[in-house]
Protein backbone atom coordinates (compact mmCIF):
# COMPACT_ATOMS: atom_id res chain seq x y z
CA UNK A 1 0.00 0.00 0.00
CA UNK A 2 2.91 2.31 0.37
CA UNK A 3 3.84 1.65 -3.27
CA UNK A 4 0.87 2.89 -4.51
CA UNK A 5 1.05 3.54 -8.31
CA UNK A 6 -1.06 5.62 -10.57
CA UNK A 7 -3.64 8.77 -10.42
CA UNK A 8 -1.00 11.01 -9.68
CA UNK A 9 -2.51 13.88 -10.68
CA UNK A 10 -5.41 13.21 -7.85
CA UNK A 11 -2.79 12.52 -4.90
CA UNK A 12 -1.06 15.26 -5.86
CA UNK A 13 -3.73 17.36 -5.59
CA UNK A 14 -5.03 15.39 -2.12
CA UNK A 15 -1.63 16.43 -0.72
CA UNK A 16 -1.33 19.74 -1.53
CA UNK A 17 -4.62 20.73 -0.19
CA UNK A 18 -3.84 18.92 2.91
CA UNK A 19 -0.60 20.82 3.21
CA UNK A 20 -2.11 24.31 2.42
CA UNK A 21 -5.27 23.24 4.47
CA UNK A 22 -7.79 23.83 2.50
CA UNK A 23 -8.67 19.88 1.48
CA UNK A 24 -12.80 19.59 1.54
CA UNK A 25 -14.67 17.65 3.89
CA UNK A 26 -16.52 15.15 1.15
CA UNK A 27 -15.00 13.24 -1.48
CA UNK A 28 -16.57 11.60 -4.46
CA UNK A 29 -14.01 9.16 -5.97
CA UNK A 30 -15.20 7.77 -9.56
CA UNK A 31 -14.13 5.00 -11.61
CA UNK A 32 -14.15 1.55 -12.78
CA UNK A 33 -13.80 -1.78 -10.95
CA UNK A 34 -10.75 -2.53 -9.78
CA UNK A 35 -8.93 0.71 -10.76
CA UNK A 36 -8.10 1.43 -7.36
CA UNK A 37 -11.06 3.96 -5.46
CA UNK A 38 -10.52 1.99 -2.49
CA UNK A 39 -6.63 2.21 -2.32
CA UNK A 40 -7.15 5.89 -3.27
CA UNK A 41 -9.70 6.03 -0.66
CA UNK A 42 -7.66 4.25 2.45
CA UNK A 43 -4.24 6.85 1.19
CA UNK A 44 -6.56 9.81 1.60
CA UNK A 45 -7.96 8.70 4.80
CA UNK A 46 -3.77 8.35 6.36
CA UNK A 47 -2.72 11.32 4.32
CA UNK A 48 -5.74 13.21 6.29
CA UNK A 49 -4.56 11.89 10.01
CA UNK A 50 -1.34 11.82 9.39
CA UNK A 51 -0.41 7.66 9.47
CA UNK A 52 1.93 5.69 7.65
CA UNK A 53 0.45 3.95 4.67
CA UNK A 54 -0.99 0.77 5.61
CA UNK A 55 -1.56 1.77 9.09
CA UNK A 56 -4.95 1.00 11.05
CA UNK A 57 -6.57 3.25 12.70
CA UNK A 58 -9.82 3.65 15.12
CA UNK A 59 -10.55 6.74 12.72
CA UNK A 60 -11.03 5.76 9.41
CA UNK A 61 -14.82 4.46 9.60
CA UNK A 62 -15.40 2.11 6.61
CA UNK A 63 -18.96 1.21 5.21
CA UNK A 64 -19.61 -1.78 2.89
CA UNK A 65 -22.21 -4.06 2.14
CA UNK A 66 -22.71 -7.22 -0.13
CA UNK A 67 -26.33 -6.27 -0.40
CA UNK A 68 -27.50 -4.74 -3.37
CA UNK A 69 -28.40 -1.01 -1.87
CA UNK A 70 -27.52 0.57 0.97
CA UNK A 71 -30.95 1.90 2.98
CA UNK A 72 -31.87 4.60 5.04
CA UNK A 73 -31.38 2.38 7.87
CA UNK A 74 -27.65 1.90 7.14
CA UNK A 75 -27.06 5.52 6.30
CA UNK A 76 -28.65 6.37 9.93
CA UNK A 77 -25.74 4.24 11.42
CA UNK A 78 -23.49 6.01 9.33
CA UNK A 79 -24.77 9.60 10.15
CA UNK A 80 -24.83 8.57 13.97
CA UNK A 81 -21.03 7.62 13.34
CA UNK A 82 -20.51 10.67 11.90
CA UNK A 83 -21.56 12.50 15.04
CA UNK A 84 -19.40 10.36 17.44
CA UNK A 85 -15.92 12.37 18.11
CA UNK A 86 -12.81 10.96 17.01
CA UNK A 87 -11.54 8.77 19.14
CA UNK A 88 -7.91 10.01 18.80
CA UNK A 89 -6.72 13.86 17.90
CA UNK A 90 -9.32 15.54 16.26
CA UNK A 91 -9.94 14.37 12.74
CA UNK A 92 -12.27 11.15 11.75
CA UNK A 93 -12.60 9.96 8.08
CA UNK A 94 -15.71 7.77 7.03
CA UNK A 95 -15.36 5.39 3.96
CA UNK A 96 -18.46 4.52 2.05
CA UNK A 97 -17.49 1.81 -0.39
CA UNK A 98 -20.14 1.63 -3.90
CA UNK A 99 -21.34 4.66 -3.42
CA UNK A 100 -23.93 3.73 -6.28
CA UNK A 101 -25.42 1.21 -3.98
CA UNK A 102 -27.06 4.22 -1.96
CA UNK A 103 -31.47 4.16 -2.50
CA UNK A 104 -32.64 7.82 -3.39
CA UNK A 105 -33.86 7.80 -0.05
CA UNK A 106 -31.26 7.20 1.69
CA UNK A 107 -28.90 10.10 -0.46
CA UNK A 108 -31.63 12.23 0.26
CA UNK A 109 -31.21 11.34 4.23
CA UNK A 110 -27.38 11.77 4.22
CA UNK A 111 -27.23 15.08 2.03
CA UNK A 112 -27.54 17.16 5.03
CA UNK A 113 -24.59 15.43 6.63
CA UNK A 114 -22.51 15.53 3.67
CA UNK A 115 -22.93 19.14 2.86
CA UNK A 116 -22.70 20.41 6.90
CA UNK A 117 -20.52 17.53 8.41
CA UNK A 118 -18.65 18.05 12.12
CA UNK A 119 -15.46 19.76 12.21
CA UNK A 120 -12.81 17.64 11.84
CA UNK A 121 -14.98 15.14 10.01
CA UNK A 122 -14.21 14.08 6.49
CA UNK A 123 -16.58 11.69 4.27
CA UNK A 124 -14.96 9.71 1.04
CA UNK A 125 -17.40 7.72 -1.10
CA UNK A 126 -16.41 5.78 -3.89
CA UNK A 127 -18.53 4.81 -6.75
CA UNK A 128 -17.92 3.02 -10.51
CA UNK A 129 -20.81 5.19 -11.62
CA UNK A 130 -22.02 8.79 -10.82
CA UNK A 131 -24.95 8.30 -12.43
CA UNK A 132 -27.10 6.62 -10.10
CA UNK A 133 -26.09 9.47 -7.33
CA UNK A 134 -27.89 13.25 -6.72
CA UNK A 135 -26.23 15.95 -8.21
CA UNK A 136 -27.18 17.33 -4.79
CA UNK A 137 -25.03 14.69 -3.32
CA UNK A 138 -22.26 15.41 -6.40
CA UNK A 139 -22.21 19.19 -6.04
CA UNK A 140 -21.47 18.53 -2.32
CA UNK A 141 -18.04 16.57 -2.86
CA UNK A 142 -15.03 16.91 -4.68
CA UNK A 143 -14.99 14.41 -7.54
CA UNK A 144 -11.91 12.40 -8.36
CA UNK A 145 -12.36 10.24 -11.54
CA UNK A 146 -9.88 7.87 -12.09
CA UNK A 147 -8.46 7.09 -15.07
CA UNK A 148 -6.90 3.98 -16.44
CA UNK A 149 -3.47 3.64 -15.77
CA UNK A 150 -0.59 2.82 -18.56
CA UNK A 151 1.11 -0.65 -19.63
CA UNK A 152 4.42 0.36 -17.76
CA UNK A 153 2.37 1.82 -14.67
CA UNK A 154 0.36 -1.65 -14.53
CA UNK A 155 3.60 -3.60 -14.90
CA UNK A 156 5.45 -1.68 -12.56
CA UNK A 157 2.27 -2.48 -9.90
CA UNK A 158 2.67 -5.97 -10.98
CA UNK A 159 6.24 -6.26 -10.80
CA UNK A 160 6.01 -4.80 -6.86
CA UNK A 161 3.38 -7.37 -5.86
CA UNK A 162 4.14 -10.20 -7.55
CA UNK A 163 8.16 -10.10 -7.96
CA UNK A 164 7.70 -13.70 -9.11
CA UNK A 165 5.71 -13.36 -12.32
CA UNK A 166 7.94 -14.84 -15.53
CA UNK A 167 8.12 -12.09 -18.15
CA UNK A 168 5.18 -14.29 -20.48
CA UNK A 169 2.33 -14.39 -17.78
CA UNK A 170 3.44 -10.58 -16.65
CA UNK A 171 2.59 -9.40 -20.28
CA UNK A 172 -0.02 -11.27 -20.76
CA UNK A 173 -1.64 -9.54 -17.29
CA UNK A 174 -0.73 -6.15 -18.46
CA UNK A 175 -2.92 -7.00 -21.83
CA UNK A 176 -5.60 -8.19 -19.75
CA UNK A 177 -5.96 -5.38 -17.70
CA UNK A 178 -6.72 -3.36 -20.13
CA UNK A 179 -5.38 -0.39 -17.98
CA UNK A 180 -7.41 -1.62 -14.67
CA UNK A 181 -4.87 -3.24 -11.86
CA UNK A 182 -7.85 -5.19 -10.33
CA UNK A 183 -8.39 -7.10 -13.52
CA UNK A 184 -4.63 -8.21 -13.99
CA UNK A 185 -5.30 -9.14 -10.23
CA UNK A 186 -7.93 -11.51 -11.07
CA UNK A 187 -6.66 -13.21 -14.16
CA UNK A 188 -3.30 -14.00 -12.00
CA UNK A 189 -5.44 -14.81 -8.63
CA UNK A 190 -8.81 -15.32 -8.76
CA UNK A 191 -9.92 -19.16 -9.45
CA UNK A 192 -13.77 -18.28 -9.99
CA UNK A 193 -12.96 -15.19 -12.10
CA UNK A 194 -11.07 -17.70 -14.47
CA UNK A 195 -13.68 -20.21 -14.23
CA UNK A 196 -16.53 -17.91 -15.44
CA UNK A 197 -13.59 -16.96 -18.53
CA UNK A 198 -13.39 -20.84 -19.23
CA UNK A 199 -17.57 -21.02 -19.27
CA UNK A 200 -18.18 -18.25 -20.93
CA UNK A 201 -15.92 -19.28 -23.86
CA UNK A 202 -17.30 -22.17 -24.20
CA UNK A 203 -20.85 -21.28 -24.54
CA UNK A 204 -19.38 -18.67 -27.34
CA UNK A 205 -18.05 -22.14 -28.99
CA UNK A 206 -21.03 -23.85 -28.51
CA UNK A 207 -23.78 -21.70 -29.48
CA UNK A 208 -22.68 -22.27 -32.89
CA UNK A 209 -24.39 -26.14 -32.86
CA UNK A 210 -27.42 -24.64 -32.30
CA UNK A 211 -28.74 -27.24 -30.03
CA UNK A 212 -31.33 -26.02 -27.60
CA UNK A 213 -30.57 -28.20 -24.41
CA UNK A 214 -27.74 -26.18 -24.22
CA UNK A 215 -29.75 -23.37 -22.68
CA UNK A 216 -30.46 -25.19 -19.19
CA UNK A 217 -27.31 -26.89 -19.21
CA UNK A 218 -25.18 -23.91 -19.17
CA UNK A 219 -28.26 -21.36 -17.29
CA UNK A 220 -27.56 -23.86 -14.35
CA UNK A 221 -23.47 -23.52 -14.75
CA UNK A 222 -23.58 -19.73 -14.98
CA UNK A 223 -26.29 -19.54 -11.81
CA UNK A 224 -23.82 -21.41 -9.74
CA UNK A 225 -21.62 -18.05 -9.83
CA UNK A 226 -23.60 -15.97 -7.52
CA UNK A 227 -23.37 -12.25 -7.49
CA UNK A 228 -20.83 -12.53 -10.71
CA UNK A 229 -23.60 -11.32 -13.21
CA UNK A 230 -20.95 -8.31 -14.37
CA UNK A 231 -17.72 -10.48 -14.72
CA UNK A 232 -19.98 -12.93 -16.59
CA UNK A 233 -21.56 -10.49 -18.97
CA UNK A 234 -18.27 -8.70 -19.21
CA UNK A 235 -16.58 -11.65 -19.87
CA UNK A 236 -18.73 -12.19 -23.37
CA UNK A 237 -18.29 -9.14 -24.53
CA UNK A 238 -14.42 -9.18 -23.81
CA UNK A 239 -14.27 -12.17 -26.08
CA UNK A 240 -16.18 -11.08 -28.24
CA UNK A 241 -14.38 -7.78 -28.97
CA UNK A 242 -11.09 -9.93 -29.26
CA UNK A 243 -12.79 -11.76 -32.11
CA UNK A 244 -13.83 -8.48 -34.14
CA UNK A 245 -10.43 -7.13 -33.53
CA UNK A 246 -8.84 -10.23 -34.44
CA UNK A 247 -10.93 -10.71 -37.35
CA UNK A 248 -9.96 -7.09 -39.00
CA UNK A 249 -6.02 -7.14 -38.30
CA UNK A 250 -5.06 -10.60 -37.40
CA UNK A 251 -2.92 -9.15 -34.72
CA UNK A 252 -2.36 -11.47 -31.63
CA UNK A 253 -0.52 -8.14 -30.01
CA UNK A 254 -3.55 -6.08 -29.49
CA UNK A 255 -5.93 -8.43 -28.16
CA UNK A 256 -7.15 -8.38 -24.32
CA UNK A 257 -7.21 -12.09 -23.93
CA UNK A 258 -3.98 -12.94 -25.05
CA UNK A 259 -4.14 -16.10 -22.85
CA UNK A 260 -6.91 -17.52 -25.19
CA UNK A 261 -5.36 -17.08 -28.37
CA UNK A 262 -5.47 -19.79 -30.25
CA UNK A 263 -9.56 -20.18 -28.99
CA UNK A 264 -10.03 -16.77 -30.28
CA UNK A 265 -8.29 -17.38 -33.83
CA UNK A 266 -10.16 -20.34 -34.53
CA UNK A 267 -13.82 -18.54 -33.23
CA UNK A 268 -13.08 -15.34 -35.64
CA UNK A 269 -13.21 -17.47 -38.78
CA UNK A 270 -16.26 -18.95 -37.44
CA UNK A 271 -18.77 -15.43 -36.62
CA UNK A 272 -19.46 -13.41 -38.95
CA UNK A 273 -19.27 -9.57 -37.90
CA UNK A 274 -22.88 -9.25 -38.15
CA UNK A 275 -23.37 -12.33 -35.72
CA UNK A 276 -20.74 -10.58 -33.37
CA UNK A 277 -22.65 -7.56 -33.61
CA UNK A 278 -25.92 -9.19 -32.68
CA UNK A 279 -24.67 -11.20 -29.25
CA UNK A 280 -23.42 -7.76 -28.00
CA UNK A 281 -26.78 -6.73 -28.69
CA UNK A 282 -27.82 -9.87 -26.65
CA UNK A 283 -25.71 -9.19 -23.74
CA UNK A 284 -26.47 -5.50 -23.13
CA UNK A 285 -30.15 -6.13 -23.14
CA UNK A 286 -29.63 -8.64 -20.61
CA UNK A 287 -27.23 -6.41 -18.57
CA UNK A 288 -30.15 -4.08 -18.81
CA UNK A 289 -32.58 -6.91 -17.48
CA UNK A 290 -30.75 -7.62 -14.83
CA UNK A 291 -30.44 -3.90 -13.53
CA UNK A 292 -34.18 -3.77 -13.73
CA UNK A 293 -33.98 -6.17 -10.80
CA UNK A 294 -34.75 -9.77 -13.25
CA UNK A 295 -33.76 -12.98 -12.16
CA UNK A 296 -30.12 -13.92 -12.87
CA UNK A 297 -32.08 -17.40 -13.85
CA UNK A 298 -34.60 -15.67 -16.29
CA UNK A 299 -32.13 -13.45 -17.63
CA UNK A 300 -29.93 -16.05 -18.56
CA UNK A 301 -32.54 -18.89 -19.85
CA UNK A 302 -33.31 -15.60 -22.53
CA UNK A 303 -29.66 -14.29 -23.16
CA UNK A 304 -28.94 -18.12 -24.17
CA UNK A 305 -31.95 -18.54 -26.07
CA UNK A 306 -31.32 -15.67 -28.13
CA UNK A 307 -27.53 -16.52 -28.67
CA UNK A 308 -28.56 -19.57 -30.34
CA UNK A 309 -30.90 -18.22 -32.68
CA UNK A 310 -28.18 -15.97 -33.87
């Protein structure tokens, strides 16, 4: 955590308001899984109370939930936390992880607190999207969107955490990534992640026979990874990218998923561009189905039956 690499702009700017005092008391810090809001967050939170990086502390508050909102209910606890006095010195930092979790109701309960927090109180939220959040709540924080980082900055992250890596695997992470450290993270670690790659591969293969037991056999495979819907969906559409890009320069260099090469070779002479076109057609509409609170089950059973009519 003290090696921290990327978004230097943004810490830059973090430390020199600190410095000059003049840092504001809510934070809004925007950008895409795995790009690193919640390292950001946690270097802030020191920076602000003066720790080493890496250091616990009985001040910095953090808020997270594996639910798929956060309620009024939870904001209340939040808000009373926010009211408690720091338990050491005189500064207190809440963290509210997925920011884009919060209900309208409960943004609505917590702009007060957000705009007129205690003294000595600061409040960082991060969030993939600002679009689900108030612009009462946004006009209230500073925003801090994060941008993807560069091949040398990812390799140079990878390099510091895992010194083992052989040169081969390391590029083939940095491709991967695709400029997020969180995804290289998951290709090298992350057994399920790589498990819902090998799946959803295979139905990309298989759709092509056409044959309609298919649908439940790989609904029931895809249901068995619970709360992955996005690394699922994304998944396709990674793929499927590889095999348009593929199919127009025949350049194993520039693909994401350099690891599955030779699979996506062999499945660009297979799709047509106008079939590729169509399944990310697909897959949005079920991403969209899914947001509108459908059944991972349902949304699948159709997302697979339309595949195979492509």
């Amino acid at each position: 955590m003290d090696k921290f690499i990327g978004h230097n702009l943004v810490r830059s700017w973090v430390k020199t308001a600190i410095e000059s005092g003049s840092l504001p008391h809510a934070h809004l810090i925007t950008g895409q899984d795995g790009i690193g809001k919640s390292y950001l967050a946690k270097e802030i939170a020191w920076q602000i109370l003066g720790l080493p990086a890496g250091k616990n502390h009985v001040d910095i508050i953090e808020y997270k939930t594996n639910k798929k909102s956060f309620g009024v209910d939870e904001v209340r606890d939040i808000i009373e936390e926010v009211n408690k006095k720091p338990f050491e010195g005189d500064k207190k930092v809440i963290i509210i992880y997925h920011g884009e979790k919060l209900t309208i109701q409960a943004q609505n309960a917590f702009l007060k607190t957000i705009e007129e927090p205690p003294k000595g109180i600061h409040i960082i939220i991060t969030t993939e999207s600002t679009e689900l959040l108030l612009d009462t709540i946004k006009s209230r924080c500073q925003i801090h969107k994060l941008l993807r980082l560069s091949n040398k900055q990812i390799k140079d992250f990878l390099r510091i955490k895992y010194p083992e890596l052989d040169e081969e695997t390391l590029n083939t992470a940095v491709a991967f990534s695709d400029g997020i450290p969180g995804r290289a993270e998951k290709l090298l670690k992350d057994d399920e992640f790589n498990s819902i790659r090998n799946t959803t591969l295979k139905i990309l293969e298989d759709i092509l026979t056409k044959r309609e037991e298919l649908v439940i056999q790989y609904e029931q495979e895809l249901i068995k990874f619970k709360n992955k819907e996005e690394d699922i969906l994304n998944s396709l559409l990674s793929f499927i990218r590889d095999i348009m890009i593929y199919k127009d320069l025949e350049n194993s260099k520039i693909i994401i998923n350099r690891d599955k090469f030779n699979d996506i070779r062999k499945l660009s002479s297979m799709f047509s561009y106008s079939k590729l076109y169509e399944l990310i057609e697909i897959i949005n509409k079920s991403r969209e189905a899914l947001f509108s609170n459908v059944s991972s089950a349902m949304a699948y059973d159709i997302m697979l039956l339309n595949m195979l009519e492509v």
